[in-house]
PDB file of N, CA and C in Angstrom:
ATOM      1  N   UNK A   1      94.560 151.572 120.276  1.00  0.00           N
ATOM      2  CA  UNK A   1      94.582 150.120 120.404  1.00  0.00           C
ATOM      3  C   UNK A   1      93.369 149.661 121.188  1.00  0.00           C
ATOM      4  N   UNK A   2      92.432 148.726 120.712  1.00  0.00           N
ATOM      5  CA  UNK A   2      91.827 147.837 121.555  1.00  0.00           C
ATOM      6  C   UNK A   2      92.085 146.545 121.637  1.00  0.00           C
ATOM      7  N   UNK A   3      91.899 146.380 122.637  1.00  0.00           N
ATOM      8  CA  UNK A   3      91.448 144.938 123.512  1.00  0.00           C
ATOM      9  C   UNK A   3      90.188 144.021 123.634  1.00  0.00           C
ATOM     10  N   UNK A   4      89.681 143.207 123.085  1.00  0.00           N
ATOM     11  CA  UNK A   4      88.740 142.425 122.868  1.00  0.00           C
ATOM     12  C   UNK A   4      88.486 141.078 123.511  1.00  0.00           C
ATOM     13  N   UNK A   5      88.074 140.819 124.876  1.00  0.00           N
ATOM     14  CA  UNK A   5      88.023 139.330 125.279  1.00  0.00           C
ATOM     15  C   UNK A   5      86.347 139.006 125.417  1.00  0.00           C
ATOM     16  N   UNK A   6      86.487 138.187 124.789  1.00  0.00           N
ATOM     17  CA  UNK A   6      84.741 137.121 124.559  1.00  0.00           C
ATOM     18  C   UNK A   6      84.767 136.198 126.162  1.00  0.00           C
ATOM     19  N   UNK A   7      83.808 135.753 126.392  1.00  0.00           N
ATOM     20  CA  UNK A   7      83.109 135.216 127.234  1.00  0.00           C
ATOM     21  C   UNK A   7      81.652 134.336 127.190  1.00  0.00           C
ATOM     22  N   UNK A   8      81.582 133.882 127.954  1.00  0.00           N
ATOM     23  CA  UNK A   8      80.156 132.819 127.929  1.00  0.00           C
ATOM     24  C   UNK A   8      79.676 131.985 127.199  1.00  0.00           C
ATOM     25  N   UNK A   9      80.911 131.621 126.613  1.00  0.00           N
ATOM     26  CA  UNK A   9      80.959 130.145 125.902  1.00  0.00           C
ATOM     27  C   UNK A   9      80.602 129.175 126.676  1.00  0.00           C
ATOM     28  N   UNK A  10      80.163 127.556 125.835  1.00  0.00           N
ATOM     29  CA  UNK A  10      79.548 126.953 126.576  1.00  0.00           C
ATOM     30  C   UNK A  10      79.040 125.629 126.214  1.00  0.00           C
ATOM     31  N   UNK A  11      78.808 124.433 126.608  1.00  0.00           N
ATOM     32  CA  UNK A  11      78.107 123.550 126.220  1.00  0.00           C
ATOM     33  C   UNK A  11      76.562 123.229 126.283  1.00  0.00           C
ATOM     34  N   UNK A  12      75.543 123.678 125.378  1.00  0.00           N
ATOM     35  CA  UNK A  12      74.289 123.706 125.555  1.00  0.00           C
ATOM     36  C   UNK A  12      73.662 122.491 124.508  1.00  0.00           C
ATOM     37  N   UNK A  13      72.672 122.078 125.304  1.00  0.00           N
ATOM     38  CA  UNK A  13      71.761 120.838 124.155  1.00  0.00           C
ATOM     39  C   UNK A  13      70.971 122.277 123.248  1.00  0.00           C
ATOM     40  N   UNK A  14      70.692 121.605 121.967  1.00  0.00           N
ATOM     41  CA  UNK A  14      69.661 122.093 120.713  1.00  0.00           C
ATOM     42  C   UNK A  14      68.513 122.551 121.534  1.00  0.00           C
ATOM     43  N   UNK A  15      68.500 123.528 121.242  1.00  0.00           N
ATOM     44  CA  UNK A  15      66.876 124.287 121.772  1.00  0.00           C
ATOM     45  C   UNK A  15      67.186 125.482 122.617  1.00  0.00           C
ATOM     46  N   UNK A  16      68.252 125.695 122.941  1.00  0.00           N
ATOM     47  CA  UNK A  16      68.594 126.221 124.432  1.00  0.00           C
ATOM     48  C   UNK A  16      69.254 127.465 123.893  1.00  0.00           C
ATOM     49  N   UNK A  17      70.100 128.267 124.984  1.00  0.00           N
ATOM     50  CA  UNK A  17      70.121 129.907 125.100  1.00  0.00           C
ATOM     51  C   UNK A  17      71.614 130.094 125.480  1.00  0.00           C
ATOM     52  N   UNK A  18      72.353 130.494 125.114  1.00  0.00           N
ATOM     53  CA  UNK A  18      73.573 131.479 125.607  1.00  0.00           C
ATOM     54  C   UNK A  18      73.825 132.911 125.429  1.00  0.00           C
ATOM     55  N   UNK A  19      74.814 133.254 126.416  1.00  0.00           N
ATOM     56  CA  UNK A  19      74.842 134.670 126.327  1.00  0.00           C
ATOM     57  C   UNK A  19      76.371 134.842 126.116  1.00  0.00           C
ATOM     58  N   UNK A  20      76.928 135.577 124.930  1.00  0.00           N
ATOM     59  CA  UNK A  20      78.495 135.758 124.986  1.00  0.00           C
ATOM     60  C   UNK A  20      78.553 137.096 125.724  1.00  0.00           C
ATOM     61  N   UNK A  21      79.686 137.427 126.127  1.00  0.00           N
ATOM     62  CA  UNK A  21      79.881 139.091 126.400  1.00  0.00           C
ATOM     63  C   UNK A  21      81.231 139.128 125.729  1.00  0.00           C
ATOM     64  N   UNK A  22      81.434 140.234 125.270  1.00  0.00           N
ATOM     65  CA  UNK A  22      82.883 140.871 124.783  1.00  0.00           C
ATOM     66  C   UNK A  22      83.444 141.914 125.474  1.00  0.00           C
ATOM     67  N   UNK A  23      84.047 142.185 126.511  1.00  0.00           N
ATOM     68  CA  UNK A  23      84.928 143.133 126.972  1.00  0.00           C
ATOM     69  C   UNK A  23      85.954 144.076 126.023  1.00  0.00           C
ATOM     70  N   UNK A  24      85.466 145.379 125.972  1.00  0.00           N
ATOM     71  CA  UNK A  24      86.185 145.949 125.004  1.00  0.00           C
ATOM     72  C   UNK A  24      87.141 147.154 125.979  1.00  0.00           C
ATOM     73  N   UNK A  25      88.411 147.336 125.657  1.00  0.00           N
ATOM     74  CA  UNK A  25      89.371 148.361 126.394  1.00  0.00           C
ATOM     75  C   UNK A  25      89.332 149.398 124.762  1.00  0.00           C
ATOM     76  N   UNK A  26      89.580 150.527 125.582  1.00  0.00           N
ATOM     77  CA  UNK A  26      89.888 152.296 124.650  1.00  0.00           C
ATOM     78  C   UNK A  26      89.057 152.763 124.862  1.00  0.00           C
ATOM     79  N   UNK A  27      89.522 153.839 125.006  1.00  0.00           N
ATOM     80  CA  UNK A  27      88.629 155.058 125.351  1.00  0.00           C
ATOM     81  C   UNK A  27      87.389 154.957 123.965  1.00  0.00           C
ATOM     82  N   UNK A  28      87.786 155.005 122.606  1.00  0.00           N
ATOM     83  CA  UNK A  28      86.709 155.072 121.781  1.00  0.00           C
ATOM     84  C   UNK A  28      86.034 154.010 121.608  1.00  0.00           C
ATOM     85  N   UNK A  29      85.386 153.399 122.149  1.00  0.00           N
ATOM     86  CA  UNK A  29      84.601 152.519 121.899  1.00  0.00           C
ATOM     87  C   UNK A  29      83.288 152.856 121.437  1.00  0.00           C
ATOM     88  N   UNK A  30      82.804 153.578 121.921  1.00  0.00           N
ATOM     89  CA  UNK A  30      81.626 154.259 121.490  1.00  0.00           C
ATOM     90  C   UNK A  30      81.541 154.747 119.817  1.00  0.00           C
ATOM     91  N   UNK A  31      82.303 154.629 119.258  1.00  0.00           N
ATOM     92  CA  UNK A  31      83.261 155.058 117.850  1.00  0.00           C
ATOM     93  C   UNK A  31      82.850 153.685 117.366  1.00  0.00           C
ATOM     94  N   UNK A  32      83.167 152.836 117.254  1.00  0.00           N
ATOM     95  CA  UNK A  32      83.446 151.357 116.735  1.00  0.00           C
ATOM     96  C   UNK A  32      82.112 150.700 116.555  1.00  0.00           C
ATOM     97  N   UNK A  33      82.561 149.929 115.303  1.00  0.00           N
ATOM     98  CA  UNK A  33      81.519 149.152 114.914  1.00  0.00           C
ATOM     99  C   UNK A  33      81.893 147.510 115.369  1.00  0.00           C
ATOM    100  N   UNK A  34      81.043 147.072 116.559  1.00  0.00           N
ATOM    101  CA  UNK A  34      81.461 145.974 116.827  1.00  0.00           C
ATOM    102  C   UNK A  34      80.652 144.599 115.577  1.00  0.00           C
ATOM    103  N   UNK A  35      81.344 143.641 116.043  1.00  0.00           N
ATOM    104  CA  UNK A  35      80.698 142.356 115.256  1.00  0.00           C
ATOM    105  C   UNK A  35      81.077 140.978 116.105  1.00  0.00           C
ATOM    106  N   UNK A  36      80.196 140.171 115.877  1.00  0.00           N
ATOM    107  CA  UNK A  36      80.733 138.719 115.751  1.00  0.00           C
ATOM    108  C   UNK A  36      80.560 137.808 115.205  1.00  0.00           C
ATOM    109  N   UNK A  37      82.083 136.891 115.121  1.00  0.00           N
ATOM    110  CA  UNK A  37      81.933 136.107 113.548  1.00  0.00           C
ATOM    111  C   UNK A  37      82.228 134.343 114.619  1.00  0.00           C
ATOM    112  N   UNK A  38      82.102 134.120 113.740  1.00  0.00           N
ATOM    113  CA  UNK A  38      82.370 132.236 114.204  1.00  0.00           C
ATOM    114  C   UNK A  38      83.242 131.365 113.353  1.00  0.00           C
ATOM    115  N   UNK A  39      83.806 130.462 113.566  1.00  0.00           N
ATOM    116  CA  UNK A  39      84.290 129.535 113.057  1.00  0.00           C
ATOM    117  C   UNK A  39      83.832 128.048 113.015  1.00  0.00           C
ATOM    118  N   UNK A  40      83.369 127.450 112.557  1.00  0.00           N
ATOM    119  CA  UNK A  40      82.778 126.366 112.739  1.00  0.00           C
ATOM    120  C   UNK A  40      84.440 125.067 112.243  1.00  0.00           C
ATOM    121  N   UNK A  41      84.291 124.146 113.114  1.00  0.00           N
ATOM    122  CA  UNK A  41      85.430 122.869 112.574  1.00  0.00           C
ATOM    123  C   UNK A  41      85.403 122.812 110.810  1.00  0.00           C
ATOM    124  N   UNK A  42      86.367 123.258 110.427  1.00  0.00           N
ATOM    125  CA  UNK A  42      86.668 122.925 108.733  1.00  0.00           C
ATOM    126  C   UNK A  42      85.695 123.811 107.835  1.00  0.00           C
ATOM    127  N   UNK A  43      85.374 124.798 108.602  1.00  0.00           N
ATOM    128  CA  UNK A  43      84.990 125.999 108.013  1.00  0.00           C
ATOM    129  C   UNK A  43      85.848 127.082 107.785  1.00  0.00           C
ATOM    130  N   UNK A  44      85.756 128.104 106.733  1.00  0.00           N
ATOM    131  CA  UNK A  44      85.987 129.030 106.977  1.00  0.00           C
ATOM    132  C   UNK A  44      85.071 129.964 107.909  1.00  0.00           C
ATOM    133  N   UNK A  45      85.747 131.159 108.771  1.00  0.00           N
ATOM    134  CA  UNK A  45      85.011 132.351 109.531  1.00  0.00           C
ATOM    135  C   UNK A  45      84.451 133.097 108.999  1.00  0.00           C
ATOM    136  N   UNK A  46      82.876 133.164 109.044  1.00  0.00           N
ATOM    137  CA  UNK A  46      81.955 134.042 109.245  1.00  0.00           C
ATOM    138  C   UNK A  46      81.478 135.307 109.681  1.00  0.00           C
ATOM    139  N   UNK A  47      81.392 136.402 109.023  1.00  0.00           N
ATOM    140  CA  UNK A  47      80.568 137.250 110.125  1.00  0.00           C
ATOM    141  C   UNK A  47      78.961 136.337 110.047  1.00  0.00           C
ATOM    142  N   UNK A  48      78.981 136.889 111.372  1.00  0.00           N
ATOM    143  CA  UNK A  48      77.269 136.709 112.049  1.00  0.00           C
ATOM    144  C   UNK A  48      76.487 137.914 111.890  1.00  0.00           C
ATOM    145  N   UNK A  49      76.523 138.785 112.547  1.00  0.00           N
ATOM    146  CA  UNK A  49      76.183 139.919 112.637  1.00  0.00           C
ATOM    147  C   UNK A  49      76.718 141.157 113.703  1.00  0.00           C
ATOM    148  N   UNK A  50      76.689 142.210 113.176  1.00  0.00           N
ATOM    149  CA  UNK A  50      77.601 143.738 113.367  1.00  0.00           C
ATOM    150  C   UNK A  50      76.682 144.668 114.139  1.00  0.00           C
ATOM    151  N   UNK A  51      76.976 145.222 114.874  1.00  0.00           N
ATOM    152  CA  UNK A  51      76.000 146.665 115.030  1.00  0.00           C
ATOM    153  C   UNK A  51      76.968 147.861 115.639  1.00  0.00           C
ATOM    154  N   UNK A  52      76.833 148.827 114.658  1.00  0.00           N
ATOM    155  CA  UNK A  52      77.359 149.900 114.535  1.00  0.00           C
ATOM    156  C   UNK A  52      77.441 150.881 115.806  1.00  0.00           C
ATOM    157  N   UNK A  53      78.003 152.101 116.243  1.00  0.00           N
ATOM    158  CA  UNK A  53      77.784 153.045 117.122  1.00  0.00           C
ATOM    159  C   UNK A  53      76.756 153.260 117.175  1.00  0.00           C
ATOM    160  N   UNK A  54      76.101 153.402 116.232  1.00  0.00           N
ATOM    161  CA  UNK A  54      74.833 154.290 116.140  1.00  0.00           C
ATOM    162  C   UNK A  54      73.716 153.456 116.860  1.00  0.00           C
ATOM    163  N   UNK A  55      74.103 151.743 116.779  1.00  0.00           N
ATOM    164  CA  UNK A  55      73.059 150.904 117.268  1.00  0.00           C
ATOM    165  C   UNK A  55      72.465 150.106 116.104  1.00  0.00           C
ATOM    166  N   UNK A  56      72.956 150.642 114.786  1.00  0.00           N
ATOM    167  CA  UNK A  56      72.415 150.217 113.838  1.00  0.00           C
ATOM    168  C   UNK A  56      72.770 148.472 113.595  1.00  0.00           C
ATOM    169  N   UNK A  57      71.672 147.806 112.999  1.00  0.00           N
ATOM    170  CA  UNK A  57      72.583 146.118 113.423  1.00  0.00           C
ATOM    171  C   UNK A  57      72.313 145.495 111.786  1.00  0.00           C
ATOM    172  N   UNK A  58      73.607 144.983 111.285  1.00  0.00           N
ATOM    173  CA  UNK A  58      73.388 144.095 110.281  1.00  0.00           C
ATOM    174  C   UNK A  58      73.929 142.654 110.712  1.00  0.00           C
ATOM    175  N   UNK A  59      72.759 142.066 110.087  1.00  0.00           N
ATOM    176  CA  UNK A  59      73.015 140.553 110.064  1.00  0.00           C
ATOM    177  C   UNK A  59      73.986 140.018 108.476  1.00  0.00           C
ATOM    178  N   UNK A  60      74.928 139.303 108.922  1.00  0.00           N
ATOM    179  CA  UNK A  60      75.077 138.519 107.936  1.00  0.00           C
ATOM    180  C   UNK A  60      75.062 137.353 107.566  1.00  0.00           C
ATOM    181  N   UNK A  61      74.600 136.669 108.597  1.00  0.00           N
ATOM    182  CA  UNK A  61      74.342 134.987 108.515  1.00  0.00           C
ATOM    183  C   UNK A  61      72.125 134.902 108.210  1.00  0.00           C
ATOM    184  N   UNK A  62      71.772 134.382 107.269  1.00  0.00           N
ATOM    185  CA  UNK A  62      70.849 134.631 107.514  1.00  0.00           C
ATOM    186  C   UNK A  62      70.097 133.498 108.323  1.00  0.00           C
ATOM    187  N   UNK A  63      70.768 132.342 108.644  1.00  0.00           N
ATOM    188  CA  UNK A  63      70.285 131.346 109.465  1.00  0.00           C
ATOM    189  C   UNK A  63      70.010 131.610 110.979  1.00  0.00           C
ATOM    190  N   UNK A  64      70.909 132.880 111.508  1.00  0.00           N
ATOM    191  CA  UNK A  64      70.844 133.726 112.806  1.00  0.00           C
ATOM    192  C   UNK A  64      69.346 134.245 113.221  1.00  0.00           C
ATOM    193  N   UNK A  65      69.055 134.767 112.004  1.00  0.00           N
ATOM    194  CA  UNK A  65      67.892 135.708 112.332  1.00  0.00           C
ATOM    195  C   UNK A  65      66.240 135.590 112.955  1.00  0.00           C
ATOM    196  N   UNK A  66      66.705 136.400 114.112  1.00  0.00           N
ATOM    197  CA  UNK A  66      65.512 135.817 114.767  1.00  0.00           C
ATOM    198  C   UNK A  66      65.969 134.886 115.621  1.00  0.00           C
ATOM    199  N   UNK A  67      67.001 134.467 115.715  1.00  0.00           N
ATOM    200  CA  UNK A  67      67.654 133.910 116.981  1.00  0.00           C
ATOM    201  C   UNK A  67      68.565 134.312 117.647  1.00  0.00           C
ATOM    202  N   UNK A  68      69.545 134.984 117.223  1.00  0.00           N
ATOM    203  CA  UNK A  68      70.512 135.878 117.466  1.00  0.00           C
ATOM    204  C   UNK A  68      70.176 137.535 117.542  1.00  0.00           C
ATOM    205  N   UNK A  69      70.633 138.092 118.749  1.00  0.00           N
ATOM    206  CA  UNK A  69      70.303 139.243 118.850  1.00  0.00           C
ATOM    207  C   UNK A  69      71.697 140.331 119.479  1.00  0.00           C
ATOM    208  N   UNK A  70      72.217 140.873 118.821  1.00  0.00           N
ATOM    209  CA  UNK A  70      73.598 141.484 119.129  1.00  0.00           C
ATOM    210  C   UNK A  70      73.531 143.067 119.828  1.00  0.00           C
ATOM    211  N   UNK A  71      73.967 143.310 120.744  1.00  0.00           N
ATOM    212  CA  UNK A  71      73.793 144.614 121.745  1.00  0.00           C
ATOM    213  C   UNK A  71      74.677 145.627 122.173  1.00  0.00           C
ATOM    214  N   UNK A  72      74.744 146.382 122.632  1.00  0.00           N
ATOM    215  CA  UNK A  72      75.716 147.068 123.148  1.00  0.00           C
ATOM    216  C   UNK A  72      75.863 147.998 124.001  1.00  0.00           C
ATOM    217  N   UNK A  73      76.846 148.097 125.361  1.00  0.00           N
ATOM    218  CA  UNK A  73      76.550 149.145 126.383  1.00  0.00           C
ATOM    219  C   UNK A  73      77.726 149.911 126.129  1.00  0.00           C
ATOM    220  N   UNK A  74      77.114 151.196 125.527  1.00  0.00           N
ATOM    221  CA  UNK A  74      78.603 151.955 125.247  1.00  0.00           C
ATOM    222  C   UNK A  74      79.210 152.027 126.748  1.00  0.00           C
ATOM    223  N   UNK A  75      78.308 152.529 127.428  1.00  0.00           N
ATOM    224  CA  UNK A  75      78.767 152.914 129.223  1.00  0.00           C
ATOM    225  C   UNK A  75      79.767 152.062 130.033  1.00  0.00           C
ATOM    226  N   UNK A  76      79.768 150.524 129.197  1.00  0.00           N
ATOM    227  CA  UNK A  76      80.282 149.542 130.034  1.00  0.00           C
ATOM    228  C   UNK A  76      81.343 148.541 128.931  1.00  0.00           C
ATOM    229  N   UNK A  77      81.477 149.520 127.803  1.00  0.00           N
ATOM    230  CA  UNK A  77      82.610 149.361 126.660  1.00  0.00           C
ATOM    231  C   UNK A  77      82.216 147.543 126.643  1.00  0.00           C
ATOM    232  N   UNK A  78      80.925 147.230 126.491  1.00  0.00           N
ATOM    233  CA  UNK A  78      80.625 145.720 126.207  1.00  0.00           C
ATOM    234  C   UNK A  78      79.539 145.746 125.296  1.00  0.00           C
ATOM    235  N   UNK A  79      79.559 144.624 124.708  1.00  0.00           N
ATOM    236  CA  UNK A  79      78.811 143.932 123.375  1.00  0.00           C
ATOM    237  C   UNK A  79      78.465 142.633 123.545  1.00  0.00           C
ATOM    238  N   UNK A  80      77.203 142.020 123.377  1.00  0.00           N
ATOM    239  CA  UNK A  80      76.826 141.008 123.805  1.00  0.00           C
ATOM    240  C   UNK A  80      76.269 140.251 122.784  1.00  0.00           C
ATOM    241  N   UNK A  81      75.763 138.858 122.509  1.00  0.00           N
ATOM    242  CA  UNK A  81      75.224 138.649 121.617  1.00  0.00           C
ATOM    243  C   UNK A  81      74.142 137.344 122.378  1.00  0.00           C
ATOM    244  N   UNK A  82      73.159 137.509 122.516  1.00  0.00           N
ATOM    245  CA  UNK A  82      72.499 136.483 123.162  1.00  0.00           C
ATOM    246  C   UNK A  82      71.820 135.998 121.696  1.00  0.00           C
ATOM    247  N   UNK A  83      71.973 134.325 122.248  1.00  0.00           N
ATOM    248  CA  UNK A  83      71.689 133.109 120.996  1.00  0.00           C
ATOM    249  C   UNK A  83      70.325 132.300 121.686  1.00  0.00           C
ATOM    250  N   UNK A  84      69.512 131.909 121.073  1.00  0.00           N
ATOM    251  CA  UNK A  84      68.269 131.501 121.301  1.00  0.00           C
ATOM    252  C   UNK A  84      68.075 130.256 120.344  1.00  0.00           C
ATOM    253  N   UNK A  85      67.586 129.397 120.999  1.00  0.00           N
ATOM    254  CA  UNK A  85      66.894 128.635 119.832  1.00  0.00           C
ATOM    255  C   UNK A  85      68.247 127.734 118.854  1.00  0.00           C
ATOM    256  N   UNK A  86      69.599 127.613 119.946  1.00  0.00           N
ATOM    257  CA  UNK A  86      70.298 127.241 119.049  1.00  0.00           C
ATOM    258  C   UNK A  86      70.729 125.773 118.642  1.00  0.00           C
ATOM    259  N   UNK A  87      71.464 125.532 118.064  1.00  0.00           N
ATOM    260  CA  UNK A  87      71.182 124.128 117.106  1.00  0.00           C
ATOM    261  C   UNK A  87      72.611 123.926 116.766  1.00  0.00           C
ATOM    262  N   UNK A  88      73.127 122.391 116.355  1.00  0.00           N
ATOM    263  CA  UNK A  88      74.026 122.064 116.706  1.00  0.00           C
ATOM    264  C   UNK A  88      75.073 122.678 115.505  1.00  0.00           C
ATOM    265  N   UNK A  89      74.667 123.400 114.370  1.00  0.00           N
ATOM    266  CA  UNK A  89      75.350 123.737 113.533  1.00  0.00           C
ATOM    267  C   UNK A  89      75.716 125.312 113.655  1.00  0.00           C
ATOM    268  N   UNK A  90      75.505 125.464 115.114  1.00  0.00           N
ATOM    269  CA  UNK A  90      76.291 126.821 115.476  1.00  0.00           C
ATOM    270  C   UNK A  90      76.948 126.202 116.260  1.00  0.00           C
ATOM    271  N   UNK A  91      77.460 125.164 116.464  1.00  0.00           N
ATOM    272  CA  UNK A  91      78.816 125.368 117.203  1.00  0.00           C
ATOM    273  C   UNK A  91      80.068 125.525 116.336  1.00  0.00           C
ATOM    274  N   UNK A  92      80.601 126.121 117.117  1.00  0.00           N
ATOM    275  CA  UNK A  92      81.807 127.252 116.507  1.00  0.00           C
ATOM    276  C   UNK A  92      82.392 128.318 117.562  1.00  0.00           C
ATOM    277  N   UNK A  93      84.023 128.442 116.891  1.00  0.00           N
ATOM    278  CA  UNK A  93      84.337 129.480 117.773  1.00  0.00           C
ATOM    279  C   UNK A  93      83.892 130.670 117.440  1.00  0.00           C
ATOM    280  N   UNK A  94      83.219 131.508 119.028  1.00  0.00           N
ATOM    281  CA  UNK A  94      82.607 132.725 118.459  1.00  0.00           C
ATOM    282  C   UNK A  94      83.707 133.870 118.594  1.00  0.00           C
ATOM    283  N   UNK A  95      83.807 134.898 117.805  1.00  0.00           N
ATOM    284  CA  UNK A  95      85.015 135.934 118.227  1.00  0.00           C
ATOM    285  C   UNK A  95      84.242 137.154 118.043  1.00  0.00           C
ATOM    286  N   UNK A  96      84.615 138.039 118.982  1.00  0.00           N
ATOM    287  CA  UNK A  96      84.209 139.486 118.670  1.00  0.00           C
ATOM    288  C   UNK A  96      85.491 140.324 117.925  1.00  0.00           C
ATOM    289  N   UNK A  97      85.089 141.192 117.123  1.00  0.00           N
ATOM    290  CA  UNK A  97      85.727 141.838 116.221  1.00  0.00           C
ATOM    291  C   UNK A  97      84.950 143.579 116.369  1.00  0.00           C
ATOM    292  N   UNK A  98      86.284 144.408 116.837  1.00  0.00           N
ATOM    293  CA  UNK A  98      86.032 145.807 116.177  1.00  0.00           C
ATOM    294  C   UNK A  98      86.485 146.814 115.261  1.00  0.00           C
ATOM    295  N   UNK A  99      86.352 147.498 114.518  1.00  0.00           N
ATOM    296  CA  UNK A  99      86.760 148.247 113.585  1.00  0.00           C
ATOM    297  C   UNK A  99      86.294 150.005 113.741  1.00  0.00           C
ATOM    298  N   UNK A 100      87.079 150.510 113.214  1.00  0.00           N
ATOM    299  CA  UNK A 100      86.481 151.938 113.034  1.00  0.00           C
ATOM    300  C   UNK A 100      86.015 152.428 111.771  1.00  0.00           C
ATOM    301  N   UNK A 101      86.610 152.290 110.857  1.00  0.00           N
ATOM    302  CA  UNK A 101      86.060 151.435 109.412  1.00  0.00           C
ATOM    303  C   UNK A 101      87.232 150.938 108.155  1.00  0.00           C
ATOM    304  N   UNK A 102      86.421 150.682 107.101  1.00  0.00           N
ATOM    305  CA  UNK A 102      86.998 149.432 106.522  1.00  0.00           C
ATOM    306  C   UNK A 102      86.728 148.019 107.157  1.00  0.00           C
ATOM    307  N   UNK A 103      88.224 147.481 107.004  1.00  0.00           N
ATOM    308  CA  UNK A 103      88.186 145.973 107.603  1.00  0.00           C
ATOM    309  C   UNK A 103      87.584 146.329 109.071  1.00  0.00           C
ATOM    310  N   UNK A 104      87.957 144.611 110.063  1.00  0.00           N
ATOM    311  CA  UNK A 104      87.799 144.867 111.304  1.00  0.00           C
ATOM    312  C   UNK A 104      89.396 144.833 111.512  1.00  0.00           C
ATOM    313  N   UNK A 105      89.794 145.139 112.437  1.00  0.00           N
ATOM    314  CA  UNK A 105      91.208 145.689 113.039  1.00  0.00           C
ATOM    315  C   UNK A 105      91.411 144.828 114.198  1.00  0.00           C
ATOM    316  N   UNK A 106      89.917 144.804 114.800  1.00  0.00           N
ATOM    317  CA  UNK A 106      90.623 144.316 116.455  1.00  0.00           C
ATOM    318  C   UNK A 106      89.928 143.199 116.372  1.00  0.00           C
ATOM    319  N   UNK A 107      90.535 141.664 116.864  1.00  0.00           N
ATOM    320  CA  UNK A 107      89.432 140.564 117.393  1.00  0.00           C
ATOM    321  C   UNK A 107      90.034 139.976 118.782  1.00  0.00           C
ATOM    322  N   UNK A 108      89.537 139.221 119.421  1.00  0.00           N
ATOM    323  CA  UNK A 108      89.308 139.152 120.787  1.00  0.00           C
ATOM    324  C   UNK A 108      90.053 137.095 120.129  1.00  0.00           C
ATOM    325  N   UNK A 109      90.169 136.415 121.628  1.00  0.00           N
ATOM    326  CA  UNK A 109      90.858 135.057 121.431  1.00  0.00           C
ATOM    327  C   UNK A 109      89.527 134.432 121.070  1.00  0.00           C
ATOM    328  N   UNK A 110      88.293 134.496 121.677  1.00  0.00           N
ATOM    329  CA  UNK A 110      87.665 133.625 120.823  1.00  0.00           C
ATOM    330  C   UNK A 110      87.094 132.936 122.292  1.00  0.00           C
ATOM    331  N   UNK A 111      85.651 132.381 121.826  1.00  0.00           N
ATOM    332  CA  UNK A 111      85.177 131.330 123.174  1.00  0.00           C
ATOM    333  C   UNK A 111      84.632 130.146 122.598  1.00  0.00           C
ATOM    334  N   UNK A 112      84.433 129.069 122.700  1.00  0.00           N
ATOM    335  CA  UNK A 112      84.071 128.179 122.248  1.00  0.00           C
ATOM    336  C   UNK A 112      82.600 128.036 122.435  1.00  0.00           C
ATOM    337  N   UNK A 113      81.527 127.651 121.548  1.00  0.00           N
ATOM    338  CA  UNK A 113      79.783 127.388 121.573  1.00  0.00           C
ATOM    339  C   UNK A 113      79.871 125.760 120.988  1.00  0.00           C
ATOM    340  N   UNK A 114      79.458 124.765 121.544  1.00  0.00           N
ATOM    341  CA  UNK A 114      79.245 123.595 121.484  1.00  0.00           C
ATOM    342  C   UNK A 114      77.660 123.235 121.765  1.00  0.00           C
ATOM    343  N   UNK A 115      77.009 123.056 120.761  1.00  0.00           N
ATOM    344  CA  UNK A 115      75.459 122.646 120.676  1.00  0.00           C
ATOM    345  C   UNK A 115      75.473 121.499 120.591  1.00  0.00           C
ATOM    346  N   UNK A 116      75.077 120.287 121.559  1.00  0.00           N
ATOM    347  CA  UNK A 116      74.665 119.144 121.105  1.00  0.00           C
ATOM    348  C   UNK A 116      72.994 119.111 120.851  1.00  0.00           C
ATOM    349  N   UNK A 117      73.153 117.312 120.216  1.00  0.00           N
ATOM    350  CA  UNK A 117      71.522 117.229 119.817  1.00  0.00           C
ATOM    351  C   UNK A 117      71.005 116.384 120.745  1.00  0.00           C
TER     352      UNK A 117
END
């Protein structure tokens, strides 16, 4: 079983920087392919982008790229995703999600990102 809680949600003007963190519990974490996806109001949820044990990182939003940069400290069972450059059509709830494979299995409650212009 893991445990997944997001963090560092936030209200930022267009142009500006946040940092989420995801707190992950189990021993295997180092195993898991983390991700995070968003929800935007009257959207369906998104993945953003994933990066694997290995470190390996796929994007799946391609509007992210190059602004979004997703991380991970196996040592400190956390995953981060620092946002740059962001704009009001990423606000959305962000959630971290882990899996071992297949689907994702585990997601976290979620933090709120509010970009004004």
């Amino acid at each position: 079983q893991v445990q997944l809680v997001e963090s560092g949600g936030g209200l930022v003007q267009a142009g500006g920087s946040l940092r989420l963190s995801c707190a992950a519990s189990g021993r295997t974490f180092s195993s898991y392919t983390m991700a995070w996806s968003r929800q935007a109001p009257g959207k369906e949820r998104e993945f953003v982008v994933a990066v694997r044990w290995s470190g390996g990182v796929t994007y799946y939003t391609d509007s992210v790229k190059g602004r979004f940069t997703i991380s991970r400290d196996n040592a400190k069972n956390m995953v981060y995703l620092q946002m740059n450059s962001l704009k009001p059509e990423d606000t959305a709830v962000y959630y971290c999600a882990a899996k071992e494979r297949g689907t994702y299995q585990y997601w976290g409650q979620g933090t709120q990102v509010t970009v004004s212009s």
